[in-house]
N, C-alpha and C. Protein backbone atom coordinates (compact mmCIF):
# COMPACT_ATOMS: atom_id res chain seq x y z
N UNK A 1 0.84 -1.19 0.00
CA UNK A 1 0.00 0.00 0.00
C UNK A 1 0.88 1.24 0.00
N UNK A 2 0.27 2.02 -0.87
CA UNK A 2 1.02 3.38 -0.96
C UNK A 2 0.80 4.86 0.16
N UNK A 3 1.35 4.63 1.47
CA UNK A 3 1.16 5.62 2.27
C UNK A 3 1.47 6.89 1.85
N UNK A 4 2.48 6.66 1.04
CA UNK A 4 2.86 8.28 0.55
C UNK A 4 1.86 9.19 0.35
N UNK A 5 0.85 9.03 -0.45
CA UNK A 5 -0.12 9.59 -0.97
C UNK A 5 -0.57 10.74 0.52
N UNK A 6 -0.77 9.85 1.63
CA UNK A 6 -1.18 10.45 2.67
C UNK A 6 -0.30 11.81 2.96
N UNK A 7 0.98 11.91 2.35
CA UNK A 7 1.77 12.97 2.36
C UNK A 7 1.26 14.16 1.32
N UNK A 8 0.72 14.02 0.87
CA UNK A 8 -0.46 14.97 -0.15
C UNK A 8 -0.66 16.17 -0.14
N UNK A 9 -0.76 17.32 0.31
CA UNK A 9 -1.43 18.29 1.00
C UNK A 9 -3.04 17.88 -0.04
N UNK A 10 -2.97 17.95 -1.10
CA UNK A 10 -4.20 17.43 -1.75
C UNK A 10 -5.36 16.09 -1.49
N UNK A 11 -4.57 14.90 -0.76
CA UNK A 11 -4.86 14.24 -0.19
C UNK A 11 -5.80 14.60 1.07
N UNK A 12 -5.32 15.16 2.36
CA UNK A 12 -6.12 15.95 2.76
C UNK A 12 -7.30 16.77 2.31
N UNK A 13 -6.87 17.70 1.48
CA UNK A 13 -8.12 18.40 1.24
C UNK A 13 -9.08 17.92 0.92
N UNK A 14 -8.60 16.79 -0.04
CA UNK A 14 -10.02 15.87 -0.48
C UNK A 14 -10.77 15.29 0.15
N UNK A 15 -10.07 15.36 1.32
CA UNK A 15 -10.96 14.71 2.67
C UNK A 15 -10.91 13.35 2.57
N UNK A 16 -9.72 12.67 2.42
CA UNK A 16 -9.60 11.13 2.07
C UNK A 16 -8.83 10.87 3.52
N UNK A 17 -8.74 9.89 3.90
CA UNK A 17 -8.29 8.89 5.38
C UNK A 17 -7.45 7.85 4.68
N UNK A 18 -6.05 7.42 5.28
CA UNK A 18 -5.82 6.18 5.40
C UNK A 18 -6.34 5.18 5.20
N UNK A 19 -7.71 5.25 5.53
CA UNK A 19 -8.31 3.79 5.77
C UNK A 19 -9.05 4.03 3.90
N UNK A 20 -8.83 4.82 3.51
CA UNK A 20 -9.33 4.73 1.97
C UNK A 20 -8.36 4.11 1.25
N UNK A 21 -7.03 3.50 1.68
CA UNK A 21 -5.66 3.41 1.30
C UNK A 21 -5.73 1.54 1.73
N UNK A 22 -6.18 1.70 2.73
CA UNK A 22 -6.30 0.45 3.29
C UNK A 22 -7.11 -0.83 2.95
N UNK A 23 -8.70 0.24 2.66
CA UNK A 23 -9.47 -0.86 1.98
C UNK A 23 -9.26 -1.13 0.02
N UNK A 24 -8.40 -0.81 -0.47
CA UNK A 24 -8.24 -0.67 -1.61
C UNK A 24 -8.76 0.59 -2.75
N UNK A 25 -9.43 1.76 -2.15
CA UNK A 25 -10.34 2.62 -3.05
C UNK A 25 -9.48 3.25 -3.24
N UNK A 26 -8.43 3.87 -2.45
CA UNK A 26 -7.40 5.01 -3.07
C UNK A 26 -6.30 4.49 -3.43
N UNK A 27 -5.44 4.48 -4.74
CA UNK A 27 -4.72 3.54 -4.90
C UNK A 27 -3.22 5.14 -5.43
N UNK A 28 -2.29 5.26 -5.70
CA UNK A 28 -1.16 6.03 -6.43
C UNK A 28 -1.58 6.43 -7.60
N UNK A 29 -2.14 4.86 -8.21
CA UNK A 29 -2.62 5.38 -9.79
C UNK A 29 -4.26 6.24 -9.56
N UNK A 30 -4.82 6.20 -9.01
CA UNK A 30 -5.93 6.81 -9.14
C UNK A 30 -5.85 8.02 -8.33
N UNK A 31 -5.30 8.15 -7.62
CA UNK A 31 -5.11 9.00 -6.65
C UNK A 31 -4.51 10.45 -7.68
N UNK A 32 -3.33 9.90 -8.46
CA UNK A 32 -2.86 10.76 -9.24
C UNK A 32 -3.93 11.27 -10.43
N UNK A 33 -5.27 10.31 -10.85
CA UNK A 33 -6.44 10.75 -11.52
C UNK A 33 -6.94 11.75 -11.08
N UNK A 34 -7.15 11.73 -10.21
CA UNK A 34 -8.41 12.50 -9.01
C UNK A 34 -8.07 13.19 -9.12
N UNK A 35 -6.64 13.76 -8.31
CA UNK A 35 -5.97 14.76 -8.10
C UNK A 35 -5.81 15.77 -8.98
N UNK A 36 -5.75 15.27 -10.52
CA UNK A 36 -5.70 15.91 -12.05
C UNK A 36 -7.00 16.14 -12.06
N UNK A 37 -8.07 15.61 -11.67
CA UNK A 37 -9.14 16.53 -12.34
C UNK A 37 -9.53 17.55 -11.43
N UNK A 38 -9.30 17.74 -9.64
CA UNK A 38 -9.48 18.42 -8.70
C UNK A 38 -8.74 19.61 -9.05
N UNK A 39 -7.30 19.00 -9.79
CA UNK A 39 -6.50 20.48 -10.04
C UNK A 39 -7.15 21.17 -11.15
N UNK A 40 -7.55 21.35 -11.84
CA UNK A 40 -8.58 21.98 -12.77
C UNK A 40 -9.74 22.38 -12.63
N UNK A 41 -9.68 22.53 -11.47
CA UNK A 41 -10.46 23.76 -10.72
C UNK A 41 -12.11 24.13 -10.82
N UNK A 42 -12.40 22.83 -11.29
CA UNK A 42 -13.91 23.02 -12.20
C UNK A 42 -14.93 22.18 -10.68
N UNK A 43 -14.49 21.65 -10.38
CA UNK A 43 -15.55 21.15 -9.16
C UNK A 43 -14.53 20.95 -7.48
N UNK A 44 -15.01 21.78 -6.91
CA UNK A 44 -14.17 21.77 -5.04
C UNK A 44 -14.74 21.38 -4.26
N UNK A 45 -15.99 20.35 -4.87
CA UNK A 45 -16.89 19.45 -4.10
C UNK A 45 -16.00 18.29 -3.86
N UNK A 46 -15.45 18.31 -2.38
CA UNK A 46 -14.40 17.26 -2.11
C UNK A 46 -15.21 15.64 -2.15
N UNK A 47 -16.43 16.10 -1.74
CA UNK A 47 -17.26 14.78 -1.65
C UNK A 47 -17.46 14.39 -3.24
N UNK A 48 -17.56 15.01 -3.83
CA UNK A 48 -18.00 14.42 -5.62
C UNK A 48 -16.21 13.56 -5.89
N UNK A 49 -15.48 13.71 -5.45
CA UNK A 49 -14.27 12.77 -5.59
C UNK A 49 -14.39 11.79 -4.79
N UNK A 50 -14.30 11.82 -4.05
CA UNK A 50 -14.76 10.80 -2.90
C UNK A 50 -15.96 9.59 -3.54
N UNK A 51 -16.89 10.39 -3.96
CA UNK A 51 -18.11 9.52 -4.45
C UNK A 51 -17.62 8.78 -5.50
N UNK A 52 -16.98 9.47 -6.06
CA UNK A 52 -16.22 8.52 -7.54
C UNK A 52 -15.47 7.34 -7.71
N UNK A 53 -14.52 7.76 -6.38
CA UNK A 53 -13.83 6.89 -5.95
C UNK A 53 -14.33 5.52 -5.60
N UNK A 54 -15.16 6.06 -4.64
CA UNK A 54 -16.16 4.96 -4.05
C UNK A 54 -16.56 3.66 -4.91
N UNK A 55 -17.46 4.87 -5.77
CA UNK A 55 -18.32 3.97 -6.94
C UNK A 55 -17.41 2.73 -7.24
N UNK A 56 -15.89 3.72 -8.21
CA UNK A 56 -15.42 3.02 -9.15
C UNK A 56 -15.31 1.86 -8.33
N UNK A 57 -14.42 1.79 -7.14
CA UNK A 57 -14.19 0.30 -5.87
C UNK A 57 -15.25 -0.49 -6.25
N UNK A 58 -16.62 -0.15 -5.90
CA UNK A 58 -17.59 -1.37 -6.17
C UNK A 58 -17.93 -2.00 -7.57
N UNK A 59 -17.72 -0.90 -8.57
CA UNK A 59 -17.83 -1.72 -9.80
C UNK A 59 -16.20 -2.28 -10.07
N UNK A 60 -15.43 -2.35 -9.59
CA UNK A 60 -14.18 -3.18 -10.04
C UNK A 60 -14.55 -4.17 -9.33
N UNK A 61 -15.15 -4.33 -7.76
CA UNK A 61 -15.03 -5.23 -6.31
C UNK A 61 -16.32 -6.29 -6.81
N UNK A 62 -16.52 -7.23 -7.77
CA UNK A 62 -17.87 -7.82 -7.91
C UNK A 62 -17.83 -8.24 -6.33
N UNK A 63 -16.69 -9.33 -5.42
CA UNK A 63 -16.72 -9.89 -4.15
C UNK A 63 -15.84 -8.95 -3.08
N UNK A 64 -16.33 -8.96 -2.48
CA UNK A 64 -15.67 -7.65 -1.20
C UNK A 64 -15.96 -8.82 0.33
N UNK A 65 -14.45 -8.71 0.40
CA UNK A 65 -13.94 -9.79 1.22
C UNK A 65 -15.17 -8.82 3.08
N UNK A 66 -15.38 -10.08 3.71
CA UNK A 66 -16.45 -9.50 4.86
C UNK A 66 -16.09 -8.68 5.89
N UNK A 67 -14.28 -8.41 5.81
CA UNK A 67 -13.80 -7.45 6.79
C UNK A 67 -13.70 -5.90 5.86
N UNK A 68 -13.21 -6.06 4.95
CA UNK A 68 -13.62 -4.53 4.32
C UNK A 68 -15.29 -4.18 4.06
N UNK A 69 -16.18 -4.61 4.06
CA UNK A 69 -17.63 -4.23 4.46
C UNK A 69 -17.28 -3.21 5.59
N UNK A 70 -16.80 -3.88 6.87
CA UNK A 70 -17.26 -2.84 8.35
C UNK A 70 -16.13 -1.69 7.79
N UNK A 71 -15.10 -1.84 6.84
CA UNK A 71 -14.32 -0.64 7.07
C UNK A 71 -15.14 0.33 6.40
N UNK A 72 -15.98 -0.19 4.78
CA UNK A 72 -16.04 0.50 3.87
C UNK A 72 -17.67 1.08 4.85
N UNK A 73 -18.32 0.58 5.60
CA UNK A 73 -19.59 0.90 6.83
C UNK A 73 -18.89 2.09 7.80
N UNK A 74 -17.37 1.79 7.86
CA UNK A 74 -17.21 2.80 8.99
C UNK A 74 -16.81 4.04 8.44
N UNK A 75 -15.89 3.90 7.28
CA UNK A 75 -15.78 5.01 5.95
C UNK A 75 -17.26 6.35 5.66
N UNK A 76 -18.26 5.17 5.95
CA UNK A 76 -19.53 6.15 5.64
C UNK A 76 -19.88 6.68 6.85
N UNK A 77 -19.71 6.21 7.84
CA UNK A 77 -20.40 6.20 8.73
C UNK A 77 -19.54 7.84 9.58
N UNK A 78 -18.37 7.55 9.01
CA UNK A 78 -17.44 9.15 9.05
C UNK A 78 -16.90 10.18 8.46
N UNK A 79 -17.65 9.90 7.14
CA UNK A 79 -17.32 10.65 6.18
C UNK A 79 -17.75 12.58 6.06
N UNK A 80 -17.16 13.43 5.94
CA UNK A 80 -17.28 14.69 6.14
C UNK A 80 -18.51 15.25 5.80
N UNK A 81 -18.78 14.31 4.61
CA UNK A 81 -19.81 14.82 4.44
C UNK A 81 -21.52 13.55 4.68
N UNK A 82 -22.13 14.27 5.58
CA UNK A 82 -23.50 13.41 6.01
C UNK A 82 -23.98 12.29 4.43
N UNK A 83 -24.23 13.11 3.85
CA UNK A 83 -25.63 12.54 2.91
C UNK A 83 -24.67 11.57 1.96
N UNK A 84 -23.72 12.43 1.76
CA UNK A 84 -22.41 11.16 0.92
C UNK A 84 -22.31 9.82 1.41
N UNK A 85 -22.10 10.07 2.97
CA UNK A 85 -21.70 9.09 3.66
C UNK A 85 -22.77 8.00 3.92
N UNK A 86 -24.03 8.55 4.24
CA UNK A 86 -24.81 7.64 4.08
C UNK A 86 -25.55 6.90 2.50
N UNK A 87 -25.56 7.61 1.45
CA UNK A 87 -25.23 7.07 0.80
C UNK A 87 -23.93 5.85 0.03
N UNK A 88 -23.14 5.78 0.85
CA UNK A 88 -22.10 4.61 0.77
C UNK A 88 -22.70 3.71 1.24
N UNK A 89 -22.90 4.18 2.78
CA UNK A 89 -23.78 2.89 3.70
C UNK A 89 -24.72 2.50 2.41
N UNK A 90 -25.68 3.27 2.12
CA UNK A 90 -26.90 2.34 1.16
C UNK A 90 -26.07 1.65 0.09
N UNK A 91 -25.14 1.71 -0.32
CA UNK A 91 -24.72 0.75 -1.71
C UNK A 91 -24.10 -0.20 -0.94
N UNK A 92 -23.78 0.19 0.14
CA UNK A 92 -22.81 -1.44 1.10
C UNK A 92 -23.49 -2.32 1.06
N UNK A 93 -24.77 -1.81 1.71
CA UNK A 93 -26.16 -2.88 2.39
C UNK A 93 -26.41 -3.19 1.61
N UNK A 94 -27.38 -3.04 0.41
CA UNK A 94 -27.67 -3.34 -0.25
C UNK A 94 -27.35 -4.47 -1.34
N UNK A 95 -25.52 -4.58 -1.33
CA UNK A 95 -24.92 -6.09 -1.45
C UNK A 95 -25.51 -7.43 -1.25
N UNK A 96 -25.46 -8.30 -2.04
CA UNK A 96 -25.89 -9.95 -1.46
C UNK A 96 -24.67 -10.26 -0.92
N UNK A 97 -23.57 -9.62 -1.20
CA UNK A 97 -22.41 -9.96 -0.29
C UNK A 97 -22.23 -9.41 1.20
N UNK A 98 -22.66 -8.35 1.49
CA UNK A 98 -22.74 -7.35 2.64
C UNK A 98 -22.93 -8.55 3.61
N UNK A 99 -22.02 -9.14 4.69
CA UNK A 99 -22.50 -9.64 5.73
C UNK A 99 -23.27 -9.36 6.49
N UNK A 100 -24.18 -10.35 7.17
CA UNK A 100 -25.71 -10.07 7.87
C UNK A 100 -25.50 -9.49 8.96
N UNK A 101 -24.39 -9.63 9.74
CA UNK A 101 -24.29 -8.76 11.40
C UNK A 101 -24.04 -7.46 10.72
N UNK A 102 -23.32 -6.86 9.63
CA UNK A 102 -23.04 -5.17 9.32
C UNK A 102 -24.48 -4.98 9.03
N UNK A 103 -25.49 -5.60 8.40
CA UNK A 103 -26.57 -5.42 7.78
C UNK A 103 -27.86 -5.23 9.12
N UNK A 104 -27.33 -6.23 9.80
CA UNK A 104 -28.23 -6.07 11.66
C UNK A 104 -27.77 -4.71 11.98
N UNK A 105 -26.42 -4.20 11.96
CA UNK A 105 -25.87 -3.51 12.56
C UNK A 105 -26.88 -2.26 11.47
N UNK A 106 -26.76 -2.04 10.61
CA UNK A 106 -27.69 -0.94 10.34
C UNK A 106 -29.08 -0.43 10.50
N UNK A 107 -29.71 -1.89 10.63
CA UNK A 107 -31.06 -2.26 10.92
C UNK A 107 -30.95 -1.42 12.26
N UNK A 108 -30.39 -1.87 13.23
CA UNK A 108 -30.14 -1.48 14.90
C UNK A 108 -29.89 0.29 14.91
N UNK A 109 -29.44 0.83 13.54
CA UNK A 109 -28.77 2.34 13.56
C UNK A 109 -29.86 3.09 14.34
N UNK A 110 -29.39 4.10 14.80
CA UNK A 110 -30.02 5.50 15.03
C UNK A 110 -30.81 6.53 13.96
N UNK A 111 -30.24 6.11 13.17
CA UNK A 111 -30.81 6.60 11.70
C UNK A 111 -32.02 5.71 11.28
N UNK A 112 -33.10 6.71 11.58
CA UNK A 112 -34.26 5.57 11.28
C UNK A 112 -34.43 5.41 9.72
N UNK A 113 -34.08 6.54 9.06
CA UNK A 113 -33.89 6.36 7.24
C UNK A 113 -33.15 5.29 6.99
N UNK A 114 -31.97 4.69 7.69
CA UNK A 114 -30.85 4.30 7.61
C UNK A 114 -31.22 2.75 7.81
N UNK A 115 -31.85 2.62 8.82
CA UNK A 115 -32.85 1.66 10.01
C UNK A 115 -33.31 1.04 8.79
N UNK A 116 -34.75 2.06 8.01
CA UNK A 116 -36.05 1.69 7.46
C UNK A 116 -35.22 0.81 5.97
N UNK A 117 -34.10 1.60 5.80
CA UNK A 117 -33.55 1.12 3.85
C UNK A 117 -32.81 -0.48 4.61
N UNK A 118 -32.66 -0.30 5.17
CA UNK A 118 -31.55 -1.75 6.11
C UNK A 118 -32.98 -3.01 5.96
N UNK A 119 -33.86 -2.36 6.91
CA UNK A 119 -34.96 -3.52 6.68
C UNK A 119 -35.54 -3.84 5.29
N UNK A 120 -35.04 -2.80 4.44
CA UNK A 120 -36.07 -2.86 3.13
C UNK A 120 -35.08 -4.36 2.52
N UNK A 121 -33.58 -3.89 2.82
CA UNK A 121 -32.67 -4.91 2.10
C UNK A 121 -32.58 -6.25 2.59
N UNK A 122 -32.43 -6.10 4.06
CA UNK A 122 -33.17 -7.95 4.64
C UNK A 122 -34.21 -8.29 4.46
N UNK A 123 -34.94 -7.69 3.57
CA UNK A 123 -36.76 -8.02 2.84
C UNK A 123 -36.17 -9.04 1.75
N UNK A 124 -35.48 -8.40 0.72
CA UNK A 124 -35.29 -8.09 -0.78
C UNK A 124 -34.36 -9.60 -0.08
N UNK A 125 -33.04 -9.06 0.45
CA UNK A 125 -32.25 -11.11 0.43
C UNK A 125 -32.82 -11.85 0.81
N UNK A 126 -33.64 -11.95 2.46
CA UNK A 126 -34.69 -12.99 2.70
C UNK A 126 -35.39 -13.24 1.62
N UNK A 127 -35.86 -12.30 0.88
CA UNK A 127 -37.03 -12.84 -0.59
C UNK A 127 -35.99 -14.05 -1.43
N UNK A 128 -35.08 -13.32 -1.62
CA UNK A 128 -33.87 -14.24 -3.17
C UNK A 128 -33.62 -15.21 -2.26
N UNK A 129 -33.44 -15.56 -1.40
CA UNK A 129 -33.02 -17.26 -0.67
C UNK A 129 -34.21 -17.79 -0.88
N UNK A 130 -35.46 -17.90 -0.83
CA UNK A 130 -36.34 -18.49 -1.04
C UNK A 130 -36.65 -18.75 -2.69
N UNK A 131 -36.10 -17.99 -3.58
CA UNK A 131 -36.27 -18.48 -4.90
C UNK A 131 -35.72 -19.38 -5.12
């Protein structure tokens, strides 16, 4: 893993963590992407990089091993920005891979939006095991 990156001053600003380094989403080569389109000055929505990032991870990740779930859960769950962050949570859960205790664990949230989409998704997998 490439810690350097964390030496960034740009890194920072983007509002990226270590642990984006850790679970595989921020990588040298992409990092140096981002960074090129942030420097061109056209969007300073640190979260619209972030979101990109994100995305791209899950469409490369078809299987996402069951310990990066709680990181990529705790990623959202601290992310600078609210509505971003919980939007991560919803594409986590929403996985047939997402293990069932992170998936309890949202069900259980404080966030009753958060709560209500959690139960909608142990609806939807309880339904597909029965097909």
């Amino acid at each position: 893993m490439d810690y350097q990156i964390i030496e960034d001053p740009d890194f920072v600003r983007l509002q990226f963590s270590k642990e984006w380094i850790e679970v595989g989403i921020i990588t040298s080569e992409n990092f140096a992407l981002i960074k090129k389109e942030y420097m061109k000055g056209e969007d300073h929505r640190t979260e619209h990089y972030r979101w990109g990032a994100f995305r791209a991870f899950l469409e490369a990740n078809k299987f996402i091993p069951p310990e990066k779930f709680y990181i990529l859960y705790k990623l959202g769950k601290n992310d600078p920005d609210y509505s971003m962050g919980r939007a991560m949570i919803f594409d986590i859960i929403k996985r047939l891979d997402c293990p069932q205790e992170l998936l309890d664990t949202a069900i259980n949230d404080s966030d009753l939006t958060l709560a209500k989409y959690a139960l909608k998704c142990k609806a939807i997998r309880d339904k597909s095991k029965l097909s």
